[in-house]
N, C-alpha and C. Protein backbone atom coordinates (compact mmCIF):
# COMPACT_ATOMS: atom_id res chain seq x y z
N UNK A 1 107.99 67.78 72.62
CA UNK A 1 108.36 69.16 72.44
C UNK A 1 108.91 69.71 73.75
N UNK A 2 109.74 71.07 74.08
CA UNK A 2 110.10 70.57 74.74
C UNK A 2 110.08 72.32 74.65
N UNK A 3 109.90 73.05 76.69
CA UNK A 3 109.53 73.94 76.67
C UNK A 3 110.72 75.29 76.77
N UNK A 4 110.63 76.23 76.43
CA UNK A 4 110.42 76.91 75.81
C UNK A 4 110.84 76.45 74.02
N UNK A 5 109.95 76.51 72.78
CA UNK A 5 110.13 75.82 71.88
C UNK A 5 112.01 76.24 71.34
N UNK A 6 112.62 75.73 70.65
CA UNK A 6 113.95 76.24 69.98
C UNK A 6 113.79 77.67 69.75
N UNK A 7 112.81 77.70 68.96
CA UNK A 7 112.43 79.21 67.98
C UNK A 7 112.14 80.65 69.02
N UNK A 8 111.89 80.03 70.31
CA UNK A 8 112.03 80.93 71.00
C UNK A 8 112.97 81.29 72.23
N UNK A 9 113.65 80.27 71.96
CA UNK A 9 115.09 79.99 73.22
C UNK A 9 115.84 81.35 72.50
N UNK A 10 116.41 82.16 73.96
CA UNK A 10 117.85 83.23 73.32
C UNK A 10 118.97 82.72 73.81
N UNK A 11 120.04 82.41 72.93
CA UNK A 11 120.87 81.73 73.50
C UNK A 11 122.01 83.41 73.65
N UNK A 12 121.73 84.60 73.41
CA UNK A 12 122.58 85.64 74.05
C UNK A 12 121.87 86.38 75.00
N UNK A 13 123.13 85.79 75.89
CA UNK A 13 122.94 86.45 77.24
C UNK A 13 122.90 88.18 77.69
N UNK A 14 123.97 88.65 76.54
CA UNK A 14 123.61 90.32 76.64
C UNK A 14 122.11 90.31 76.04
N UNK A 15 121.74 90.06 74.98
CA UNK A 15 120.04 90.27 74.56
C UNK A 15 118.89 90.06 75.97
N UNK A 16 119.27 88.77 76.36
CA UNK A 16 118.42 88.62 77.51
C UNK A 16 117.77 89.80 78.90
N UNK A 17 119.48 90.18 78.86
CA UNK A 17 119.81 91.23 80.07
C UNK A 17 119.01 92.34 79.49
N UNK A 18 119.30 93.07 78.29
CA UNK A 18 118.60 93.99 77.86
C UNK A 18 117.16 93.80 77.75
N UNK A 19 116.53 92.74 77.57
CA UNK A 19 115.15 92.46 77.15
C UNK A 19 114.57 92.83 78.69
N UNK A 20 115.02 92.02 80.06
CA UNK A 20 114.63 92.02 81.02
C UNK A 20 114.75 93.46 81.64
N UNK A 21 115.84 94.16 81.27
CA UNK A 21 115.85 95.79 81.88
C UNK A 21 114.89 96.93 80.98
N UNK A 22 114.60 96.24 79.82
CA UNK A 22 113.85 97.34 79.54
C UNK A 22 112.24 97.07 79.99
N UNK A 23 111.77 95.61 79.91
CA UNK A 23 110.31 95.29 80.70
C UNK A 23 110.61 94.58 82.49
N UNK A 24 110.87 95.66 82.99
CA UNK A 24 111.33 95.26 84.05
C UNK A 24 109.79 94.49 85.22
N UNK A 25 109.21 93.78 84.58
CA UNK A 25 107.69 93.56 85.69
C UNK A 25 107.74 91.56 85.23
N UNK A 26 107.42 91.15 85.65
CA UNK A 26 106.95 89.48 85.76
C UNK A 26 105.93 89.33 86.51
N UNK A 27 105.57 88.15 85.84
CA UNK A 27 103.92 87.57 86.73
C UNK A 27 103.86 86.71 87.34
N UNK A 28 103.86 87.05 88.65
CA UNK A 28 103.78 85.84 89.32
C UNK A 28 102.14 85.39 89.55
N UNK A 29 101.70 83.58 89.24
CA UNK A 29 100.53 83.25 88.83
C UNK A 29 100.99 82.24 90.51
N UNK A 30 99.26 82.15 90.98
CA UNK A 30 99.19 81.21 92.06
C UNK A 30 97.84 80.51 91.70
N UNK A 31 97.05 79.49 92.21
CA UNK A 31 96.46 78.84 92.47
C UNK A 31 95.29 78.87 93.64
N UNK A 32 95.77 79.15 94.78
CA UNK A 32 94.97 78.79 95.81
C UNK A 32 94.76 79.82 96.52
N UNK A 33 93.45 80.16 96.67
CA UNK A 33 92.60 79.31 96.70
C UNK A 33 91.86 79.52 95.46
N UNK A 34 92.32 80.51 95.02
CA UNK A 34 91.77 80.25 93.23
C UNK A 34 92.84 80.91 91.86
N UNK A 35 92.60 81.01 90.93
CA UNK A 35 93.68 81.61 90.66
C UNK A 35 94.05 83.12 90.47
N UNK A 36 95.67 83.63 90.37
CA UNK A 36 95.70 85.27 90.48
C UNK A 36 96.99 85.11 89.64
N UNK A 37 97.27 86.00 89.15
CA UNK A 37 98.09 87.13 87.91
C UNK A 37 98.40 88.09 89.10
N UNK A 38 99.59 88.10 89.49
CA UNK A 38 100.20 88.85 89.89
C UNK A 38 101.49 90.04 89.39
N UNK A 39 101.35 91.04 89.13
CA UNK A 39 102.31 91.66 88.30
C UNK A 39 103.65 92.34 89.27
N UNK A 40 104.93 92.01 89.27
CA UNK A 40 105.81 92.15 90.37
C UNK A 40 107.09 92.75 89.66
N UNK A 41 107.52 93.73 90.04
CA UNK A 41 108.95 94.34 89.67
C UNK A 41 110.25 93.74 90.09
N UNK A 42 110.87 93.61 88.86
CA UNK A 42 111.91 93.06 88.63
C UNK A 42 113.25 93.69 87.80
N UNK A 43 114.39 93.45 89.11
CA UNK A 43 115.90 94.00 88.63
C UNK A 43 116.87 93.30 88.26
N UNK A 44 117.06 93.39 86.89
CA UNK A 44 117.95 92.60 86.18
C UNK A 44 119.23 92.73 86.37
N UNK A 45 120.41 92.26 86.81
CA UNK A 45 121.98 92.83 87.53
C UNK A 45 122.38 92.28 87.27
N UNK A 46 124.04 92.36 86.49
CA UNK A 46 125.03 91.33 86.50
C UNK A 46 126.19 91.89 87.98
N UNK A 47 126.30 90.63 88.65
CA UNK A 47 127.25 90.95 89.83
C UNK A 47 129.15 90.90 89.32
N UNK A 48 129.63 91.10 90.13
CA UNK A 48 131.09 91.66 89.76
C UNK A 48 131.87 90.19 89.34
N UNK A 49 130.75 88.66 89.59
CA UNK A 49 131.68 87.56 89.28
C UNK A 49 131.01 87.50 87.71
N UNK A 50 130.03 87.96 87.50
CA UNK A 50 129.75 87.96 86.04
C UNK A 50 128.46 87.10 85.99
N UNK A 51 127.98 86.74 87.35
CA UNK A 51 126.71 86.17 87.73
C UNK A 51 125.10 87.02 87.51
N UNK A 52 124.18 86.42 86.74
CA UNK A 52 122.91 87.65 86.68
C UNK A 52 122.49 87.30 88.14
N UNK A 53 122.09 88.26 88.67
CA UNK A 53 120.94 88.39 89.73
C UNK A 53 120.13 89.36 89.21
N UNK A 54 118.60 88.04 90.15
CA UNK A 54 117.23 88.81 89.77
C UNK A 54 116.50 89.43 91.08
N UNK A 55 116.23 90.31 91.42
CA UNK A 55 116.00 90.90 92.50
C UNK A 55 113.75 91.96 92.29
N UNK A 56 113.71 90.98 93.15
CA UNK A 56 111.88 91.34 92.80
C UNK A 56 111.75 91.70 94.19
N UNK A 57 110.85 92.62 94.27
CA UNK A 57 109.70 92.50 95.38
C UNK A 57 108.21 92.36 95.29
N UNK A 58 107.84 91.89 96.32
CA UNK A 58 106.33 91.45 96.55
C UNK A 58 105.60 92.21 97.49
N UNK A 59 104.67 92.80 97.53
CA UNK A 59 103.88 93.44 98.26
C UNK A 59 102.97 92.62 99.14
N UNK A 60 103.38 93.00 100.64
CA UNK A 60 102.31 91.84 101.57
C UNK A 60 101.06 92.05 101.42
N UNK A 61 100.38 93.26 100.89
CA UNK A 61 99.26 93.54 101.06
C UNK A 61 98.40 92.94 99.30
N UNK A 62 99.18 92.34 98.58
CA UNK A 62 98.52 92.04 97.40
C UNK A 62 98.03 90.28 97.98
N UNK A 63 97.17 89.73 96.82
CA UNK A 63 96.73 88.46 97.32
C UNK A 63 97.61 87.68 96.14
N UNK A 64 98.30 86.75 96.84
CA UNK A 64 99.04 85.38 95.78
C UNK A 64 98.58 84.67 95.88
């Protein structure tokens, strides 16, 4: 099987863009030294060559 399954692959790229600008947050997950759920803001952009950029920040003061 093979990951993300078919049934949930989007193969449109405008849907994508919209999905990501309207829940604009991702999780970043670490490990060590134990594990953490990190919740981080995220800007979904198409640049002028027609390229997405993803643009997050991280807070130094949170633990990853």
């Amino acid at each position: 099987m093979s990951y993300p399954p078919i049934w949930r692959q989007v193969s449109a790229p405008a849907f994508a863009l919209q999905l990501m600008r309207e829940h604009p947050f991702a999780l970043l997950l670490s490990s060590a030294p134990r594990l953490l759920a990190t919740r981080i803001p995220v800007l979904a952009e198409v640049d002028a060559a027609g390229q997405l950029q993803l643009r997050a920040h991280l807070n130094a003061l949170n633990e990853y």
